[in-house]
C-alpha atoms as a PDB file:
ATOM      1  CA  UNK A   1      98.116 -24.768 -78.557  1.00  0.00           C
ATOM      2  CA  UNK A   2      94.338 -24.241 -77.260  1.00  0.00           C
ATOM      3  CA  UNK A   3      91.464 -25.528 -79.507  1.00  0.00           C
ATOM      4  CA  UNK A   4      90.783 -22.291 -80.443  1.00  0.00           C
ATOM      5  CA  UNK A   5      94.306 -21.483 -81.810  1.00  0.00           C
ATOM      6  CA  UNK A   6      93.773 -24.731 -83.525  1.00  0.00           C
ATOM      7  CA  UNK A   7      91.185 -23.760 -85.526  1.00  0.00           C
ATOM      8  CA  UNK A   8      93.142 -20.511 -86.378  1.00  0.00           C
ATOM      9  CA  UNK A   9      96.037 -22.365 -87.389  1.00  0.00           C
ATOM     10  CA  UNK A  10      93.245 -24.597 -90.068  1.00  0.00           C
ATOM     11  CA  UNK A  11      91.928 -21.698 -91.391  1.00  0.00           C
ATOM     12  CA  UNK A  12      95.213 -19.694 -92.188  1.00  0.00           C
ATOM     13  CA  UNK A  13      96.367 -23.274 -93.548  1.00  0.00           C
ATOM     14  CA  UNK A  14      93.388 -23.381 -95.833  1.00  0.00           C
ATOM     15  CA  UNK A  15      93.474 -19.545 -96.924  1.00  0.00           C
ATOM     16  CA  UNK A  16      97.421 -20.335 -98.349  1.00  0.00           C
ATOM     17  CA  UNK A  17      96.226 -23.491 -99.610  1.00  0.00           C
ATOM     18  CA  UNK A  18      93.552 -21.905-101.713  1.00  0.00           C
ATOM     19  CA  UNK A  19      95.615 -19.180-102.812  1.00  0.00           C
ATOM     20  CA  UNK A  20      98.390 -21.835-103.954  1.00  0.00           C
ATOM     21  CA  UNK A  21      95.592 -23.610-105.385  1.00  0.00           C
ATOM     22  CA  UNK A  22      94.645 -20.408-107.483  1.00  0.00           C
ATOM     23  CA  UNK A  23      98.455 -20.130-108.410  1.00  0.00           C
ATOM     24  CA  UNK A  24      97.857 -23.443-109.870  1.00  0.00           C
ATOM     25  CA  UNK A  25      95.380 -23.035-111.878  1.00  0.00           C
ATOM     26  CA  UNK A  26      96.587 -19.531-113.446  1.00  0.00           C
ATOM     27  CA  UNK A  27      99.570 -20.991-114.343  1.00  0.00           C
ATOM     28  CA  UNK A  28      97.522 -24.045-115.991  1.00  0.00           C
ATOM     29  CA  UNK A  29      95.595 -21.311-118.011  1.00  0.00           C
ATOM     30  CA  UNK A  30      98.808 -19.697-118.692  1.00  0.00           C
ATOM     31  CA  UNK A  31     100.119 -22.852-120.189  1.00  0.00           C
ATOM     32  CA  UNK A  32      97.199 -23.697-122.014  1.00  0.00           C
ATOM     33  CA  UNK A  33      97.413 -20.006-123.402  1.00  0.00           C
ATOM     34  CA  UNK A  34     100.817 -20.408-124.868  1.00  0.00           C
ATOM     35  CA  UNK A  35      99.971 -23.565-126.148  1.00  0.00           C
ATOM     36  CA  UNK A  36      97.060 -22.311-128.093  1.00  0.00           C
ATOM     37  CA  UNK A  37      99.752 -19.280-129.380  1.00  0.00           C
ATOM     38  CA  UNK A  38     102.360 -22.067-130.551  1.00  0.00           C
ATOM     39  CA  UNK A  39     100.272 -23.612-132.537  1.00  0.00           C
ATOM     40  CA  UNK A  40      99.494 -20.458-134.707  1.00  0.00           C
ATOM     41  CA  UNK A  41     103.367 -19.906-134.797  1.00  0.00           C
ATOM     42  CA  UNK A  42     104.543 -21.054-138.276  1.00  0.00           C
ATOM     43  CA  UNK A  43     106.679 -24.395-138.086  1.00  0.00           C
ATOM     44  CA  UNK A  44     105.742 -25.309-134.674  1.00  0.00           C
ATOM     45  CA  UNK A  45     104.641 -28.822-134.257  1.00  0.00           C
ATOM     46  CA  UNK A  46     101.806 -29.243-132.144  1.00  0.00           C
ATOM     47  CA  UNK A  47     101.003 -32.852-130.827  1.00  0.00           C
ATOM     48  CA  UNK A  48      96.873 -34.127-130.557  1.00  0.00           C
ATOM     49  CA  UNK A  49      95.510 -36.147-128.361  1.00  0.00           C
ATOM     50  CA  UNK A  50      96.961 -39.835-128.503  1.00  0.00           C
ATOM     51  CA  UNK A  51     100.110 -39.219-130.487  1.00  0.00           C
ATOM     52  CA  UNK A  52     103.477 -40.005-129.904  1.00  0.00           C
ATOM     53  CA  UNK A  53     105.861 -36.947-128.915  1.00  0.00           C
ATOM     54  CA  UNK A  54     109.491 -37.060-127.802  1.00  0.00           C
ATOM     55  CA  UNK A  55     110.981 -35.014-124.605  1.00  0.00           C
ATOM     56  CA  UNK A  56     114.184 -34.426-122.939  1.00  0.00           C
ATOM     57  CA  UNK A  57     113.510 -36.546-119.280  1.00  0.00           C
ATOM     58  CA  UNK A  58     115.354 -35.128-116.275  1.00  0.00           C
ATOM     59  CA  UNK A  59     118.438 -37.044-117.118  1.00  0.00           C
ATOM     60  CA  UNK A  60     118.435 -34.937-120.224  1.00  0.00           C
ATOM     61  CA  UNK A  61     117.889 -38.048-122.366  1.00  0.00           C
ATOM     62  CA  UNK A  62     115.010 -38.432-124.620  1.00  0.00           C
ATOM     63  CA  UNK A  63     111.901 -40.281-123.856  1.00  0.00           C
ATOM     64  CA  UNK A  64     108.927 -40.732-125.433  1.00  0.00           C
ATOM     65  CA  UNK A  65     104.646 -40.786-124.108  1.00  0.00           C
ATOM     66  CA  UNK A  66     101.534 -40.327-125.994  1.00  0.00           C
ATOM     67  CA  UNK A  67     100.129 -36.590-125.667  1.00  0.00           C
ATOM     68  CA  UNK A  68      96.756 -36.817-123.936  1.00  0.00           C
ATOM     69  CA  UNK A  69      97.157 -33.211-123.270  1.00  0.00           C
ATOM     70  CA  UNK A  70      97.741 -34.099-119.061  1.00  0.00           C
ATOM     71  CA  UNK A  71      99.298 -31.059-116.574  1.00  0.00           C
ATOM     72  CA  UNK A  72     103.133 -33.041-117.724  1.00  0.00           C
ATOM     73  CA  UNK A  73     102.127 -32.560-121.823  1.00  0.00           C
ATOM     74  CA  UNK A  74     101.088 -29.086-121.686  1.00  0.00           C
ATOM     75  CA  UNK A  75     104.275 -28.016-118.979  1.00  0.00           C
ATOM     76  CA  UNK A  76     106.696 -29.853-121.678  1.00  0.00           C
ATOM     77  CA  UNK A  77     105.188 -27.929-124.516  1.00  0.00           C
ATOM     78  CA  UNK A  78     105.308 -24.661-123.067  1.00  0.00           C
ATOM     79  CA  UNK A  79     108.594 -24.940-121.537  1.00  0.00           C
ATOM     80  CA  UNK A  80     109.763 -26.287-125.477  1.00  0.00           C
ATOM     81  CA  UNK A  81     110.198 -29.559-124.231  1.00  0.00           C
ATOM     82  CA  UNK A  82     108.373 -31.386-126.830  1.00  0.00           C
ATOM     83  CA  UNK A  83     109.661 -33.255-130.441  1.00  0.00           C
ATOM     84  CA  UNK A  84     107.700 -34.814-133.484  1.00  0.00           C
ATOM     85  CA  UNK A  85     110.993 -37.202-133.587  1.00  0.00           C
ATOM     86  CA  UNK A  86     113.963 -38.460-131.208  1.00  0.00           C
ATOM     87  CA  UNK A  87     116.494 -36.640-133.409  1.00  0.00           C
ATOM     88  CA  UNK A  88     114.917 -33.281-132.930  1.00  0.00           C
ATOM     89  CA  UNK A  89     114.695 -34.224-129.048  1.00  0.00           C
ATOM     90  CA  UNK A  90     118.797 -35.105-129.145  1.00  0.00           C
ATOM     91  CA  UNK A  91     119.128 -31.996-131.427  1.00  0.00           C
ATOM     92  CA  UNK A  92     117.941 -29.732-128.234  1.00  0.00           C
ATOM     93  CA  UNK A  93     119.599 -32.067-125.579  1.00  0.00           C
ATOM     94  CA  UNK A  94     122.830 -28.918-125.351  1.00  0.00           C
ATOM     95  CA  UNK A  95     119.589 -26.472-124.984  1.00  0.00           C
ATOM     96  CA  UNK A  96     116.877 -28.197-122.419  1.00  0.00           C
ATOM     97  CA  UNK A  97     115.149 -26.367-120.073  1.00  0.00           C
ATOM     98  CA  UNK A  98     116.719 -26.639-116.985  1.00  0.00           C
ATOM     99  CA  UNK A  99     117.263 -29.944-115.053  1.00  0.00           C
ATOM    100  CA  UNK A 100     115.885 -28.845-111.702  1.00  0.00           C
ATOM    101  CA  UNK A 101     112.386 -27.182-112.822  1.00  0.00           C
ATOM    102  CA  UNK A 102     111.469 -30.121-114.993  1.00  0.00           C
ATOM    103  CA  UNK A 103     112.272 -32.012-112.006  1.00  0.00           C
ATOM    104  CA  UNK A 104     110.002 -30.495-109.528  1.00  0.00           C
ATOM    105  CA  UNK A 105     107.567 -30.396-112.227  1.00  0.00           C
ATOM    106  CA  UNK A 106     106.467 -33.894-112.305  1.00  0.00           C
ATOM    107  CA  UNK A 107     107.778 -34.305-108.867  1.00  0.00           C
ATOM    108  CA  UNK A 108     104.591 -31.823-108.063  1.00  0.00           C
ATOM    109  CA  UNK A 109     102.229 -33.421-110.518  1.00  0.00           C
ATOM    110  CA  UNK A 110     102.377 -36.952-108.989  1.00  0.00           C
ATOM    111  CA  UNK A 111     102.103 -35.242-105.796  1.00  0.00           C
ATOM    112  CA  UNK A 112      98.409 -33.796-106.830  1.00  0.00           C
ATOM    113  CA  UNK A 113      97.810 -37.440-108.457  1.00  0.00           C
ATOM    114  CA  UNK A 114      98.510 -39.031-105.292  1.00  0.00           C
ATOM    115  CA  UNK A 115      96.663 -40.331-102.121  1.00  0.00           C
ATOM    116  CA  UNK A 116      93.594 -42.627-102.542  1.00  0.00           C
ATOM    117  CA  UNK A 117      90.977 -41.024-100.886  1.00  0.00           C
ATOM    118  CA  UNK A 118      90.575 -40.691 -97.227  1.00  0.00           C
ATOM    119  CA  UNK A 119      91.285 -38.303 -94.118  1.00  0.00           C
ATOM    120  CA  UNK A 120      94.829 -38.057 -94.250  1.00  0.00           C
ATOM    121  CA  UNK A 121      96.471 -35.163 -95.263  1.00  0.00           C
ATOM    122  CA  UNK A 122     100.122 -33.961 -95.637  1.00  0.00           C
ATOM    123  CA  UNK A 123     100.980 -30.451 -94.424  1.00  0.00           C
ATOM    124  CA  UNK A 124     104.247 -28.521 -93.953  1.00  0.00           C
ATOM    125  CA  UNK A 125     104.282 -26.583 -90.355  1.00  0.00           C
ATOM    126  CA  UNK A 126     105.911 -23.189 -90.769  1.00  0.00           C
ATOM    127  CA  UNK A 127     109.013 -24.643 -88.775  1.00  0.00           C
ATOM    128  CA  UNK A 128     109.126 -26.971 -91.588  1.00  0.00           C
ATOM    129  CA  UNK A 129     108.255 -29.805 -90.065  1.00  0.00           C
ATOM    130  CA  UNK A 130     105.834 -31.980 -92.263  1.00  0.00           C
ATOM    131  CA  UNK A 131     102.797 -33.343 -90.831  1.00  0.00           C
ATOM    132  CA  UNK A 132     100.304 -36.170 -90.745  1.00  0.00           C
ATOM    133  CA  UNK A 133      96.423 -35.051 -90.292  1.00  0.00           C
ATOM    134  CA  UNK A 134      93.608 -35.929 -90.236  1.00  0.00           C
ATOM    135  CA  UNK A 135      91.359 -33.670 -91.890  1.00  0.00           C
ATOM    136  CA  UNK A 136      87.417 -33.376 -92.846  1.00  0.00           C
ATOM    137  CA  UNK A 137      87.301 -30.427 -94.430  1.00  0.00           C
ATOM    138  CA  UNK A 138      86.907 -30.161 -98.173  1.00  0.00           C
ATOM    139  CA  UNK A 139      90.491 -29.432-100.124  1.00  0.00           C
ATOM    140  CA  UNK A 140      91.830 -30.289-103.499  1.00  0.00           C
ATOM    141  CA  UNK A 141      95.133 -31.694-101.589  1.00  0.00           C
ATOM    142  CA  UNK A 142      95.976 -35.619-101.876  1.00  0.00           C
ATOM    143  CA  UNK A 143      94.690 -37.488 -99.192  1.00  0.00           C
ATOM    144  CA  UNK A 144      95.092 -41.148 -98.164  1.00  0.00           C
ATOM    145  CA  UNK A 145      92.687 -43.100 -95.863  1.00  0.00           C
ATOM    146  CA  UNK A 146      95.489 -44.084 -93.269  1.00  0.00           C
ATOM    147  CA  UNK A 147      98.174 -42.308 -91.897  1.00  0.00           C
ATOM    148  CA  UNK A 148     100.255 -45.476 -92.563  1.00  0.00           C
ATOM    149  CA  UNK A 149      99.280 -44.803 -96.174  1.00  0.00           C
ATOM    150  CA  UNK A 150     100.612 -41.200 -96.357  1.00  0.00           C
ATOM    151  CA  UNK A 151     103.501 -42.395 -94.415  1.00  0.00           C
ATOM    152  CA  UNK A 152     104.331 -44.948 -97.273  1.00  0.00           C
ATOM    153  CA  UNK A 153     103.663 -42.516-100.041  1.00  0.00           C
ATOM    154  CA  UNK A 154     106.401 -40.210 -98.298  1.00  0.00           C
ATOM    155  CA  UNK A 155     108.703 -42.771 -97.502  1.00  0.00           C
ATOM    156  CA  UNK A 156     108.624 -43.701-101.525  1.00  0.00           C
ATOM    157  CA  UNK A 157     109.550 -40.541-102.438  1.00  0.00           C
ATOM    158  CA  UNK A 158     112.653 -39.696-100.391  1.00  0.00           C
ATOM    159  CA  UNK A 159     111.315 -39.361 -96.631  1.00  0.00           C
ATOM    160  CA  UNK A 160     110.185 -36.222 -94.616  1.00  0.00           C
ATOM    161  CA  UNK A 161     112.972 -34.429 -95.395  1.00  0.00           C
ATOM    162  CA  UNK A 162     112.404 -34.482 -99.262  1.00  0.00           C
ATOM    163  CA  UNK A 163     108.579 -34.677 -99.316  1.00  0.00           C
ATOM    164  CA  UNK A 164     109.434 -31.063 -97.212  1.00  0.00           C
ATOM    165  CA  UNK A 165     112.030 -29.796 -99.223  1.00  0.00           C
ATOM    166  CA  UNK A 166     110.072 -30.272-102.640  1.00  0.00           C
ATOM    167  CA  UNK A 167     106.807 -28.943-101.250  1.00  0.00           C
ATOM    168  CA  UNK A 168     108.171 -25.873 -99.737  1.00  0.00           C
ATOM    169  CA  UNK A 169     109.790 -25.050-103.354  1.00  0.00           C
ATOM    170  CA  UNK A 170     106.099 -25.787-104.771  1.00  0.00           C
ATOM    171  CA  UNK A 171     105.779 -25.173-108.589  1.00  0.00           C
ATOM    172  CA  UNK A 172     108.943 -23.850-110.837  1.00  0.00           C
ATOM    173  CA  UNK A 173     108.450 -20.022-111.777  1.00  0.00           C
END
Protein backbone atom coordinates (compact mmCIF):
# COMPACT_ATOMS: atom_id res chain seq x y z
CA UNK A 1 0.00 0.00 0.00
CA UNK A 2 1.31 3.59 -1.27
CA UNK A 3 1.77 6.38 1.37
CA UNK A 4 -1.11 7.89 0.24
CA UNK A 5 -3.43 4.85 0.78
CA UNK A 6 -1.76 4.87 4.09
CA UNK A 7 -2.99 7.85 5.20
CA UNK A 8 -6.51 6.80 3.92
CA UNK A 9 -6.40 3.73 5.76
CA UNK A 10 -5.49 6.28 9.31
CA UNK A 11 -8.16 8.38 8.70
CA UNK A 12 -11.02 5.76 8.08
CA UNK A 13 -9.32 4.03 11.26
CA UNK A 14 -9.78 7.19 13.24
CA UNK A 15 -13.41 8.11 11.86
CA UNK A 16 -14.63 4.31 13.38
CA UNK A 17 -12.60 4.93 16.29
CA UNK A 18 -14.35 8.15 17.12
CA UNK A 19 -17.63 6.91 16.35
CA UNK A 20 -16.94 3.79 18.77
CA UNK A 21 -15.66 6.29 21.04
CA UNK A 22 -19.11 8.20 20.87
CA UNK A 23 -20.84 4.71 21.36
CA UNK A 24 -18.95 4.74 24.51
CA UNK A 25 -19.78 7.50 25.95
CA UNK A 26 -23.72 7.32 25.12
CA UNK A 27 -23.87 4.24 26.63
CA UNK A 28 -21.92 5.75 29.81
CA UNK A 29 -24.70 8.49 29.88
CA UNK A 30 -27.18 5.84 29.40
CA UNK A 31 -25.93 4.07 32.44
CA UNK A 32 -25.56 6.95 34.48
CA UNK A 33 -29.28 7.75 33.42
CA UNK A 34 -30.70 4.57 34.76
CA UNK A 35 -28.76 4.86 37.67
CA UNK A 36 -30.10 8.21 38.57
CA UNK A 37 -33.89 6.46 37.76
CA UNK A 38 -33.07 3.47 40.28
CA UNK A 39 -32.47 5.41 42.85
CA UNK A 40 -35.97 7.16 42.76
CA UNK A 41 -37.45 3.55 42.42
CA UNK A 42 -38.86 2.63 45.87
CA UNK A 43 -36.71 -0.20 47.64
CA UNK A 44 -33.80 0.04 45.44
CA UNK A 45 -30.55 0.26 47.21
CA UNK A 46 -28.27 2.62 45.82
CA UNK A 47 -24.51 2.42 46.90
CA UNK A 48 -22.29 6.09 47.53
CA UNK A 49 -19.11 6.66 46.98
CA UNK A 50 -16.70 4.45 49.24
CA UNK A 51 -19.14 1.82 50.40
CA UNK A 52 -19.06 -1.69 50.31
CA UNK A 53 -21.49 -3.44 47.65
CA UNK A 54 -21.70 -7.12 46.73
CA UNK A 55 -21.84 -8.53 42.91
CA UNK A 56 -22.16 -11.72 41.14
CA UNK A 57 -18.24 -12.03 39.45
CA UNK A 58 -18.09 -13.90 36.15
CA UNK A 59 -17.89 -17.19 37.88
CA UNK A 60 -21.31 -16.30 39.15
CA UNK A 61 -19.98 -16.18 42.73
CA UNK A 62 -20.23 -13.18 44.84
CA UNK A 63 -17.56 -10.69 45.39
CA UNK A 64 -17.34 -7.71 47.00
CA UNK A 65 -15.43 -3.77 46.06
CA UNK A 66 -16.06 -0.41 47.39
CA UNK A 67 -18.41 1.74 44.96
CA UNK A 68 -16.37 4.71 43.77
CA UNK A 69 -18.89 5.04 41.10
CA UNK A 70 -15.93 3.71 38.21
CA UNK A 71 -17.27 2.55 34.37
CA UNK A 72 -17.38 -1.44 36.38
CA UNK A 73 -19.85 0.19 39.43
CA UNK A 74 -22.20 1.95 37.30
CA UNK A 75 -22.30 -1.25 34.40
CA UNK A 76 -23.05 -3.64 37.61
CA UNK A 77 -25.79 -1.37 38.80
CA UNK A 78 -27.52 -0.95 35.70
CA UNK A 79 -27.28 -4.39 34.55
CA UNK A 80 -28.80 -5.29 38.50
CA UNK A 81 -25.65 -6.61 39.41
CA UNK A 82 -25.26 -4.91 42.63
CA UNK A 83 -26.21 -6.08 46.62
CA UNK A 84 -26.24 -4.13 50.04
CA UNK A 85 -25.30 -7.83 51.45
CA UNK A 86 -23.73 -11.29 50.20
CA UNK A 87 -27.06 -13.04 50.85
CA UNK A 88 -28.98 -10.83 48.52
CA UNK A 89 -25.96 -11.35 45.94
CA UNK A 90 -26.40 -15.49 46.44
CA UNK A 91 -30.21 -14.81 46.44
CA UNK A 92 -29.82 -13.59 42.56
CA UNK A 93 -26.92 -16.07 41.75
CA UNK A 94 -30.07 -18.51 39.64
CA UNK A 95 -30.91 -14.89 37.97
CA UNK A 96 -27.40 -13.00 36.99
CA UNK A 97 -27.02 -11.24 34.05
CA UNK A 98 -25.45 -13.23 31.68
CA UNK A 99 -21.91 -14.75 32.06
CA UNK A 100 -20.48 -13.62 28.74
CA UNK A 101 -21.51 -9.72 28.75
CA UNK A 102 -20.24 -9.20 32.25
CA UNK A 103 -17.26 -10.80 30.94
CA UNK A 104 -16.43 -8.60 28.10
CA UNK A 105 -17.42 -5.87 30.28
CA UNK A 106 -14.47 -5.57 32.43
CA UNK A 107 -12.51 -7.39 29.86
CA UNK A 108 -13.15 -3.87 27.83
CA UNK A 109 -12.71 -1.61 30.81
CA UNK A 110 -9.13 -2.75 31.65
CA UNK A 111 -8.55 -2.53 28.07
CA UNK A 112 -9.31 1.50 28.14
CA UNK A 113 -7.26 1.48 31.62
CA UNK A 114 -4.39 0.03 29.98
CA UNK A 115 -1.08 1.09 28.24
CA UNK A 116 1.25 3.60 30.00
CA UNK A 117 1.64 6.26 27.78
CA UNK A 118 3.59 6.24 24.64
CA UNK A 119 3.34 5.67 20.71
CA UNK A 120 2.15 2.32 20.58
CA UNK A 121 -1.10 1.51 19.66
CA UNK A 122 -3.20 -1.70 19.16
CA UNK A 123 -5.45 -1.90 16.09
CA UNK A 124 -7.52 -4.69 14.50
CA UNK A 125 -6.97 -4.78 10.45
CA UNK A 126 -10.26 -5.54 8.74
CA UNK A 127 -8.79 -9.12 7.92
CA UNK A 128 -8.63 -9.38 11.56
CA UNK A 129 -5.33 -9.37 12.02
CA UNK A 130 -4.27 -7.22 15.13
CA UNK A 131 -1.61 -4.79 14.85
CA UNK A 132 1.28 -3.02 16.51
CA UNK A 133 1.68 0.92 15.58
CA UNK A 134 3.12 3.43 16.12
CA UNK A 135 1.00 6.33 16.17
CA UNK A 136 1.24 10.33 16.87
CA UNK A 137 -1.93 11.31 16.41
CA UNK A 138 -4.18 12.25 19.29
CA UNK A 139 -6.80 9.21 20.35
CA UNK A 140 -8.42 8.18 23.54
CA UNK A 141 -7.09 4.43 22.75
CA UNK A 142 -4.42 2.77 25.28
CA UNK A 143 -1.09 3.24 24.24
CA UNK A 144 2.23 1.90 25.56
CA UNK A 145 5.69 3.48 24.91
CA UNK A 146 7.22 0.20 23.33
CA UNK A 147 5.94 -2.18 21.11
CA UNK A 148 7.48 -4.80 23.47
CA UNK A 149 5.13 -3.23 26.01
CA UNK A 150 1.88 -3.69 24.00
CA UNK A 151 3.18 -7.00 23.07
CA UNK A 152 3.30 -7.99 26.86
CA UNK A 153 0.00 -6.43 27.68
CA UNK A 154 -1.50 -8.79 24.84
CA UNK A 155 0.35 -11.69 25.66
CA UNK A 156 -1.22 -11.29 29.45
CA UNK A 157 -4.44 -11.35 28.31
CA UNK A 158 -4.72 -14.44 26.08
CA UNK A 159 -2.47 -13.57 22.88
CA UNK A 160 -3.46 -12.05 19.43
CA UNK A 161 -6.02 -14.24 18.94
CA UNK A 162 -8.06 -13.19 22.10
CA UNK A 163 -6.94 -9.53 22.35
CA UNK A 164 -8.76 -9.83 18.50
CA UNK A 165 -11.57 -11.79 19.32
CA UNK A 166 -12.66 -9.54 22.40
CA UNK A 167 -12.05 -6.28 20.58
CA UNK A 168 -13.92 -7.12 17.51
CA UNK A 169 -17.05 -8.01 19.91
CA UNK A 170 -16.34 -4.42 21.57
CA UNK A 171 -18.93 -3.46 24.30
CA UNK A 172 -22.06 -5.92 25.26
CA UNK A 173 -25.45 -4.47 23.78
Amino acid sequence: MNTTGLKNKIVELEKDFTIKQMEFLDKLAELKSAIAEQGKKPGRWVPVNGCRYWFLDTDGDPACIDYLGSELDLALLNSGNCFQTREEAEAHQLIAVPKGDVEQMLWMVDYLRAGDGGDWELWVYQDGSLGYNRCFNVTALPRWPTESKAREWVESHGGEAEVTRRLNIGWPK
